[in-house]
PDB file of N, CA and C in Angstrom:
ATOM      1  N   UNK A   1      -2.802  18.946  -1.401  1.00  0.00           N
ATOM      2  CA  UNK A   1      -3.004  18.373  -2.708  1.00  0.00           C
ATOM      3  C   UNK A   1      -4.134  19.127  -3.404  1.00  0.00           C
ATOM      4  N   UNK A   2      -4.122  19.497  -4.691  1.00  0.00           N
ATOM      5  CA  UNK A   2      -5.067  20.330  -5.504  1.00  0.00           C
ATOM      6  C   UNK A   2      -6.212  19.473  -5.992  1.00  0.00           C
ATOM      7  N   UNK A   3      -7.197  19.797  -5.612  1.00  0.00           N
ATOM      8  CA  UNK A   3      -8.807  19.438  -5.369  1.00  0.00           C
ATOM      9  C   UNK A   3      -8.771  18.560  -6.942  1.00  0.00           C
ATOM     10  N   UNK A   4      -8.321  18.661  -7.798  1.00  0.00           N
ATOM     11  CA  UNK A   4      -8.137  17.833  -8.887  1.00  0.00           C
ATOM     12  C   UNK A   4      -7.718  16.687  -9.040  1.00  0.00           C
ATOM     13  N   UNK A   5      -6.718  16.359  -7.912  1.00  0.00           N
ATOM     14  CA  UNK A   5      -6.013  14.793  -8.118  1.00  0.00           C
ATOM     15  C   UNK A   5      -6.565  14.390  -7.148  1.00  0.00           C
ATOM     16  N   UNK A   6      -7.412  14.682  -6.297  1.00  0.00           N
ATOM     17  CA  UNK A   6      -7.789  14.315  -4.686  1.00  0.00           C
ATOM     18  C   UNK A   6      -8.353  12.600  -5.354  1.00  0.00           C
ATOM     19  N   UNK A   7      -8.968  12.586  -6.405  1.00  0.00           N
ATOM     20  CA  UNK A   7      -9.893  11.390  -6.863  1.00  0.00           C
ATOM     21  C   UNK A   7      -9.095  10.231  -7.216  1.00  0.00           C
ATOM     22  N   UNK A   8      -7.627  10.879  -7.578  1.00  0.00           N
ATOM     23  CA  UNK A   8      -6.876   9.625  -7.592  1.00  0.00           C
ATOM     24  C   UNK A   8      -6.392   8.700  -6.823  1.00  0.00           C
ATOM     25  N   UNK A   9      -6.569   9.310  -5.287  1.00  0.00           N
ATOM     26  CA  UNK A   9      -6.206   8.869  -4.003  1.00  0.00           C
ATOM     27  C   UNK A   9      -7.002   8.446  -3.567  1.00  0.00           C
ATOM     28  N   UNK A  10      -8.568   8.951  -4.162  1.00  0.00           N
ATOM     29  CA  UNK A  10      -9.956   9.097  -2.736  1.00  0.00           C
ATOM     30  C   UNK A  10     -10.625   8.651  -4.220  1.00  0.00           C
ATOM     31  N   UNK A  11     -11.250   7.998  -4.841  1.00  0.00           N
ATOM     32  CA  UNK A  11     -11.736   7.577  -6.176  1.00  0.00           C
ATOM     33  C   UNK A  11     -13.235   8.028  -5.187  1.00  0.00           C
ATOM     34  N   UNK A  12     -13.761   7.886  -4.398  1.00  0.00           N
ATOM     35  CA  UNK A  12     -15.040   8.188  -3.911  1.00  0.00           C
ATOM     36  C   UNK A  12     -15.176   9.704  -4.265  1.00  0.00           C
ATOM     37  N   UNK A  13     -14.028  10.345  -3.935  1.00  0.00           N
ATOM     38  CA  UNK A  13     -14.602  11.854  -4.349  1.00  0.00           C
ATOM     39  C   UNK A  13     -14.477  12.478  -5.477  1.00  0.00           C
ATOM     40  N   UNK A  14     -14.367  11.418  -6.284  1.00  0.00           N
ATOM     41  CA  UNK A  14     -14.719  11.604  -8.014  1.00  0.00           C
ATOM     42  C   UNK A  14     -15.763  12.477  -8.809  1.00  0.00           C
ATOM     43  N   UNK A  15     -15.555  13.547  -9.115  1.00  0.00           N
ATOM     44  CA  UNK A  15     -17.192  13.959  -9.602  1.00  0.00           C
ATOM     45  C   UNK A  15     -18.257  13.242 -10.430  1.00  0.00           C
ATOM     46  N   UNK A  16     -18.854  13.518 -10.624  1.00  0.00           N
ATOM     47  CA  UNK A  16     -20.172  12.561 -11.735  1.00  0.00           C
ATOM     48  C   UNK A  16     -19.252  12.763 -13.264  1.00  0.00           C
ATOM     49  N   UNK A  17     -19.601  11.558 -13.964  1.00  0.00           N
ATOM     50  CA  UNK A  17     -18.754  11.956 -15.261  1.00  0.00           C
ATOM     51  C   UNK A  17     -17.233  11.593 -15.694  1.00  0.00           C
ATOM     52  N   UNK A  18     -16.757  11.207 -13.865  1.00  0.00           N
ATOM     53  CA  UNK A  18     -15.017  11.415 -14.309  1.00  0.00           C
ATOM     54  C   UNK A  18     -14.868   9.957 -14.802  1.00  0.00           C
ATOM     55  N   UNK A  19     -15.722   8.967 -14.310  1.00  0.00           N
ATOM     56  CA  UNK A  19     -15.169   7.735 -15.009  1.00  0.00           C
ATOM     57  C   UNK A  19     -15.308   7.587 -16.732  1.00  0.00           C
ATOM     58  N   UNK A  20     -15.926   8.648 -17.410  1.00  0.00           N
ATOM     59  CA  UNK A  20     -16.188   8.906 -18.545  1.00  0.00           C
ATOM     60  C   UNK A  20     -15.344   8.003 -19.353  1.00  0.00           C
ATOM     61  N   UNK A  21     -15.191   6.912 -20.221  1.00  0.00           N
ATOM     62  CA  UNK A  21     -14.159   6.121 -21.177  1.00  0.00           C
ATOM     63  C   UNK A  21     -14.265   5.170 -20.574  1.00  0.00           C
ATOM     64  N   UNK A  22     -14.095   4.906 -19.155  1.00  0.00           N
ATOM     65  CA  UNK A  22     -13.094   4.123 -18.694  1.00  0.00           C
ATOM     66  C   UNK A  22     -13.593   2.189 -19.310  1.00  0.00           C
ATOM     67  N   UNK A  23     -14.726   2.413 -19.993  1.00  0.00           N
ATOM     68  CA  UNK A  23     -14.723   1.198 -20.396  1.00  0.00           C
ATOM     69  C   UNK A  23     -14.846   0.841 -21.846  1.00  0.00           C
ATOM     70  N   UNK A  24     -14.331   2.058 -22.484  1.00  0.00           N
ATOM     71  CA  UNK A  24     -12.958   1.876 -24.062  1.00  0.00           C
ATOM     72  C   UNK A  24     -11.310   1.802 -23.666  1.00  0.00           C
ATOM     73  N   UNK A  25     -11.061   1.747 -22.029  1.00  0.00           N
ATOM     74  CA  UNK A  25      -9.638   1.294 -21.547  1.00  0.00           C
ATOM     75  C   UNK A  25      -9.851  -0.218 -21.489  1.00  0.00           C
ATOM     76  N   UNK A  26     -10.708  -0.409 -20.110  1.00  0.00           N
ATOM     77  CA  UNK A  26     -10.764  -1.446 -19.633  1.00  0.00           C
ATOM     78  C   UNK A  26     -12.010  -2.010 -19.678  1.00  0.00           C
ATOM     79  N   UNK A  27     -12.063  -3.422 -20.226  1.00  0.00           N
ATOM     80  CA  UNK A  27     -13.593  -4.030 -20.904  1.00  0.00           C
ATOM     81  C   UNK A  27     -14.275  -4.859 -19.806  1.00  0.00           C
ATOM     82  N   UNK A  28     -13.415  -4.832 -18.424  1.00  0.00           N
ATOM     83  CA  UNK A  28     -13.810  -5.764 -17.250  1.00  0.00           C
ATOM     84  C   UNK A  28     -13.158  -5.133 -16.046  1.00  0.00           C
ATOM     85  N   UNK A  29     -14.208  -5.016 -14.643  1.00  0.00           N
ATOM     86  CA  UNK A  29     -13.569  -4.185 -13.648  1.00  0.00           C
ATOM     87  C   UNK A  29     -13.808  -5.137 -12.591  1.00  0.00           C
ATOM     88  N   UNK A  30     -12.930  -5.077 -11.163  1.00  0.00           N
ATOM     89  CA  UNK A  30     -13.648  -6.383 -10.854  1.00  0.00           C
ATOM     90  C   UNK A  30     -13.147  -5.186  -9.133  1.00  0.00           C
ATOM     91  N   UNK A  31     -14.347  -4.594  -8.259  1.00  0.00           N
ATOM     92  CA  UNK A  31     -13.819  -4.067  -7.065  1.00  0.00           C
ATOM     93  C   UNK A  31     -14.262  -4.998  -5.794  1.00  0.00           C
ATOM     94  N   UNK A  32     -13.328  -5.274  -4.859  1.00  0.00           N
ATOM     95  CA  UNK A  32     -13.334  -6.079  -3.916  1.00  0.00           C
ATOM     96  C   UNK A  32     -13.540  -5.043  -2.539  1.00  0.00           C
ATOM     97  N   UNK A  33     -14.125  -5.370  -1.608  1.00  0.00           N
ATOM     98  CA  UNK A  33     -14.186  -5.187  -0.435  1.00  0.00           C
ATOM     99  C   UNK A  33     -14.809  -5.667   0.854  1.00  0.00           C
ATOM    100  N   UNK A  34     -13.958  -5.728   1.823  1.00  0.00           N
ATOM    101  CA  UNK A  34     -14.492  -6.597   3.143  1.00  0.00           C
ATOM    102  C   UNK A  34     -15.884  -6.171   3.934  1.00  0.00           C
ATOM    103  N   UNK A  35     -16.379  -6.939   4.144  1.00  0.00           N
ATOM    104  CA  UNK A  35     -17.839  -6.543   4.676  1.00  0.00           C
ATOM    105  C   UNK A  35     -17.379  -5.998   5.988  1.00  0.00           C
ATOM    106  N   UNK A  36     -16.190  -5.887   6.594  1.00  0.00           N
ATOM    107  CA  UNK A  36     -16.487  -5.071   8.101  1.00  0.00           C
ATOM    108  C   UNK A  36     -15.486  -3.729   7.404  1.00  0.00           C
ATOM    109  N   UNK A  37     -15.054  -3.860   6.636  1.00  0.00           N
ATOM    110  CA  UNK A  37     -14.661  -2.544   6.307  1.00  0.00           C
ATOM    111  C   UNK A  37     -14.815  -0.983   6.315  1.00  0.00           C
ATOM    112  N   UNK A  38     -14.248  -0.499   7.138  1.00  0.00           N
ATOM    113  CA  UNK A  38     -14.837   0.873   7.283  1.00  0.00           C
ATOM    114  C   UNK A  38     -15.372   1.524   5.904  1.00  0.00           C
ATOM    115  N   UNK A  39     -14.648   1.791   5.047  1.00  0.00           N
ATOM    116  CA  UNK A  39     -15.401   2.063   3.933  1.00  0.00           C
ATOM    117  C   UNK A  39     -15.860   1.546   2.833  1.00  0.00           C
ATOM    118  N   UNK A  40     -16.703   0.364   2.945  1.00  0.00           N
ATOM    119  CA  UNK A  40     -17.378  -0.365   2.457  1.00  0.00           C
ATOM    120  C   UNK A  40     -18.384   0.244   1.511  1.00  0.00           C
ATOM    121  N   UNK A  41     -18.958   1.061   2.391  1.00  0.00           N
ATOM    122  CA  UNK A  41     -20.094   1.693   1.872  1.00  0.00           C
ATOM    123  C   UNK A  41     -19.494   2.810   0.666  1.00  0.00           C
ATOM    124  N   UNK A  42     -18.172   3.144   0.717  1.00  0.00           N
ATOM    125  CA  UNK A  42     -17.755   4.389  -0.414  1.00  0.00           C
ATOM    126  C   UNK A  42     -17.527   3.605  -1.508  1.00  0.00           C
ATOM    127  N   UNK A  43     -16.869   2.260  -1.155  1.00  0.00           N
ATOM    128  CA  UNK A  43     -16.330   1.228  -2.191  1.00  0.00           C
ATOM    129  C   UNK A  43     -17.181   0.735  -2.854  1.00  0.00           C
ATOM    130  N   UNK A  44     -18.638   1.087  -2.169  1.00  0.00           N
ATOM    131  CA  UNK A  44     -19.770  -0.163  -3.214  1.00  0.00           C
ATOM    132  C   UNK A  44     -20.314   1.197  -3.975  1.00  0.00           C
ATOM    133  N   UNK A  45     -20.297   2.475  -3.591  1.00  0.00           N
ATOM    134  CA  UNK A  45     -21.009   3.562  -4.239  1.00  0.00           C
ATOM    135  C   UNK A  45     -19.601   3.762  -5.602  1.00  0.00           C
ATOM    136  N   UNK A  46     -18.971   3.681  -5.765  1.00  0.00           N
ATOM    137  CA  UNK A  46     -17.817   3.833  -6.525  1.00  0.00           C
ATOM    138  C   UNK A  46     -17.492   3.149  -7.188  1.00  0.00           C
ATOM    139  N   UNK A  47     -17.927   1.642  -6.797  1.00  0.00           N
ATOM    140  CA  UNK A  47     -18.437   0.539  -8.067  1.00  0.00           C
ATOM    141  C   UNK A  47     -19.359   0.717  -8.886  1.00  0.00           C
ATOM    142  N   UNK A  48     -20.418   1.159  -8.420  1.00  0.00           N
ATOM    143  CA  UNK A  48     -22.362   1.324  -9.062  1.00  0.00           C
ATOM    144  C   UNK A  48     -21.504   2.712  -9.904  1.00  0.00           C
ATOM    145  N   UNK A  49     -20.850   3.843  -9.904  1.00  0.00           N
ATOM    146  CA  UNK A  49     -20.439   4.586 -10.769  1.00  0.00           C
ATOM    147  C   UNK A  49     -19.603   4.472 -11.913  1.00  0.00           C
ATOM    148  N   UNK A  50     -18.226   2.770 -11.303  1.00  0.00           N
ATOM    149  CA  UNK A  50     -17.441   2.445 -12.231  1.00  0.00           C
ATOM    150  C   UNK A  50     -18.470   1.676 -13.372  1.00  0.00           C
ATOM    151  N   UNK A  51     -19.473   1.100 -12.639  1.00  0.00           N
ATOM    152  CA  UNK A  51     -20.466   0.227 -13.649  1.00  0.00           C
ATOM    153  C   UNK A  51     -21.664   0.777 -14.721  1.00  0.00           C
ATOM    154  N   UNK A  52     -21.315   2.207 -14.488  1.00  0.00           N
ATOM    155  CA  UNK A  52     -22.319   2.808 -15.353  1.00  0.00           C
ATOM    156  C   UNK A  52     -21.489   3.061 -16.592  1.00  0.00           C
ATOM    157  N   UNK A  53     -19.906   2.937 -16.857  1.00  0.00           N
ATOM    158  CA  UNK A  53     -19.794   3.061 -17.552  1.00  0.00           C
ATOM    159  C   UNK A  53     -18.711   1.277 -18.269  1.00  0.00           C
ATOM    160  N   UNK A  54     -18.160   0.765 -17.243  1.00  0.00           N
ATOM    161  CA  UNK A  54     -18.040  -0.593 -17.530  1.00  0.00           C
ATOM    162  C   UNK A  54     -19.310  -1.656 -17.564  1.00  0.00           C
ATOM    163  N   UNK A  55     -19.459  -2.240 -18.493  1.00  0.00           N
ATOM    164  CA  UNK A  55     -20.700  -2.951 -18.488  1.00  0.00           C
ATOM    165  C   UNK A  55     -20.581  -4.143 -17.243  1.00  0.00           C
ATOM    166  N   UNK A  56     -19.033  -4.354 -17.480  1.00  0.00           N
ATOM    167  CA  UNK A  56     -18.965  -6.168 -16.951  1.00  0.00           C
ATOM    168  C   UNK A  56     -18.089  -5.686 -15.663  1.00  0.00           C
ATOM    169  N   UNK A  57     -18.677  -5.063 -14.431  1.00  0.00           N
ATOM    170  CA  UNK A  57     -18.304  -4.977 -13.411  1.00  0.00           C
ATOM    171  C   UNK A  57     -18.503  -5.538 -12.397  1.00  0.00           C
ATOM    172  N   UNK A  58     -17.778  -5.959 -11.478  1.00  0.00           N
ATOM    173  CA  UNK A  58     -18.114  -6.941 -10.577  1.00  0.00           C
ATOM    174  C   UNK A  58     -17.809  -6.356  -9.218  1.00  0.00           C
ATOM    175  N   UNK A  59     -18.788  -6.790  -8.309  1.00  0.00           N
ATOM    176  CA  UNK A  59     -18.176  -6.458  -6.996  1.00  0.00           C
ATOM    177  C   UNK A  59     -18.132  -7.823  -6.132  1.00  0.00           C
ATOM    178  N   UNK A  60     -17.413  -7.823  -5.160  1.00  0.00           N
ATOM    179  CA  UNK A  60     -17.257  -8.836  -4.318  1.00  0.00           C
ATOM    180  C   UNK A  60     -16.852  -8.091  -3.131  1.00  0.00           C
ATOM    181  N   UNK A  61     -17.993  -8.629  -2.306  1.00  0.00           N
ATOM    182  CA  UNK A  61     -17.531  -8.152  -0.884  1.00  0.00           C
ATOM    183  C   UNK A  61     -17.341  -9.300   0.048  1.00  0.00           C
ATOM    184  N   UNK A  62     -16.012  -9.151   0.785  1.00  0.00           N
ATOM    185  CA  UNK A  62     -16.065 -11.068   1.236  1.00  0.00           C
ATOM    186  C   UNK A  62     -16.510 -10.602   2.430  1.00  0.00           C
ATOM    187  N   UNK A  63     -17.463 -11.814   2.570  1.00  0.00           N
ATOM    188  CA  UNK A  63     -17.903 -12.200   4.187  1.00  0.00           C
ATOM    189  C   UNK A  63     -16.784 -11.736   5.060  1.00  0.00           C
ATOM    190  N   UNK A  64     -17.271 -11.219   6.539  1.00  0.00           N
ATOM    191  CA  UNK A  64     -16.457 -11.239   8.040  1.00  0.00           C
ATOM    192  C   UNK A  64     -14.995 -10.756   7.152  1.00  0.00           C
ATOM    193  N   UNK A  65     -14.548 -10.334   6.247  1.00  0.00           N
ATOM    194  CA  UNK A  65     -13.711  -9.390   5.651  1.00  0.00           C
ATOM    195  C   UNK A  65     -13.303  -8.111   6.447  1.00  0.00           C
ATOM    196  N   UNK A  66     -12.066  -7.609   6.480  1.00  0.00           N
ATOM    197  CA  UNK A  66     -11.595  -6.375   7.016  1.00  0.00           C
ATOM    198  C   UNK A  66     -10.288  -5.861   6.149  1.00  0.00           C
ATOM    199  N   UNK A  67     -10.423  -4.659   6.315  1.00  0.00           N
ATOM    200  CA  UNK A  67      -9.162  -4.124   5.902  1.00  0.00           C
ATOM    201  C   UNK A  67      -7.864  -4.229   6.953  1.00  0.00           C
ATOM    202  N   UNK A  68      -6.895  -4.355   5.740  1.00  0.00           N
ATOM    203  CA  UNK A  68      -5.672  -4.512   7.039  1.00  0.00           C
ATOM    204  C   UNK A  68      -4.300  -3.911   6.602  1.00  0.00           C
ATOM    205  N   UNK A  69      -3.661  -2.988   6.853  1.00  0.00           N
ATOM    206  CA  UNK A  69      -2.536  -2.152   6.274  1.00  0.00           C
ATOM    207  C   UNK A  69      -1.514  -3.168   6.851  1.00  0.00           C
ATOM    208  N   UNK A  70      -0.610  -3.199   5.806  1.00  0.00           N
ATOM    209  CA  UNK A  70       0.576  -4.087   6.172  1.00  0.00           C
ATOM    210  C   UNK A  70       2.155  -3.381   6.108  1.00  0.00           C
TER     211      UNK A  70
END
C-alpha cells in the first residue's frame, strides 16, 4: 500500500496537519477505546490530534474494556 493511504487504515500514522478541516466536516467527534486495549495508547494520541482541530471531542475509554475482532 502507498505510504499515502497508510493513514486511512492506521489513522495513528497520520502526519501533523492531515486532520486539517476536519472540523468544517464534522462539528462533534466522539473516539472510544478499551482500557486493556493493545492500542490504547495510539487511540488516545490520535484523539488529542483529532481535538486540535474538532473543538467538541470526546474520548471514552471504558473500564476493564478490550478489543475483540468478530
Amino acid at each position: 500500500m502507498p505510504p499515502a493511504l497508510r493513514c486511512y487504515i492506521g489513522p495513528r500514522l497520520a502526519p501533523r496537519g492531515w486532520w486539517t478541516g476536519l472540523g468544517r466536516v464534522f462539528p462533534r467527534v466522539l473516539v472510544t477505546a478499551g482500557e486493556h486495549e493493545v492500542p490504547t495508547g495510539h487511540i488516545q494520541a490520535c484523539a488529542a490530534a483529532i481535538s486540535e482541530e474538532v473543538r467538541d471531542t470526546t474520548v471514552f475509554v471504558l473500564p476493564e474494556g478490550v478489543h475483540e475482532n468478530s
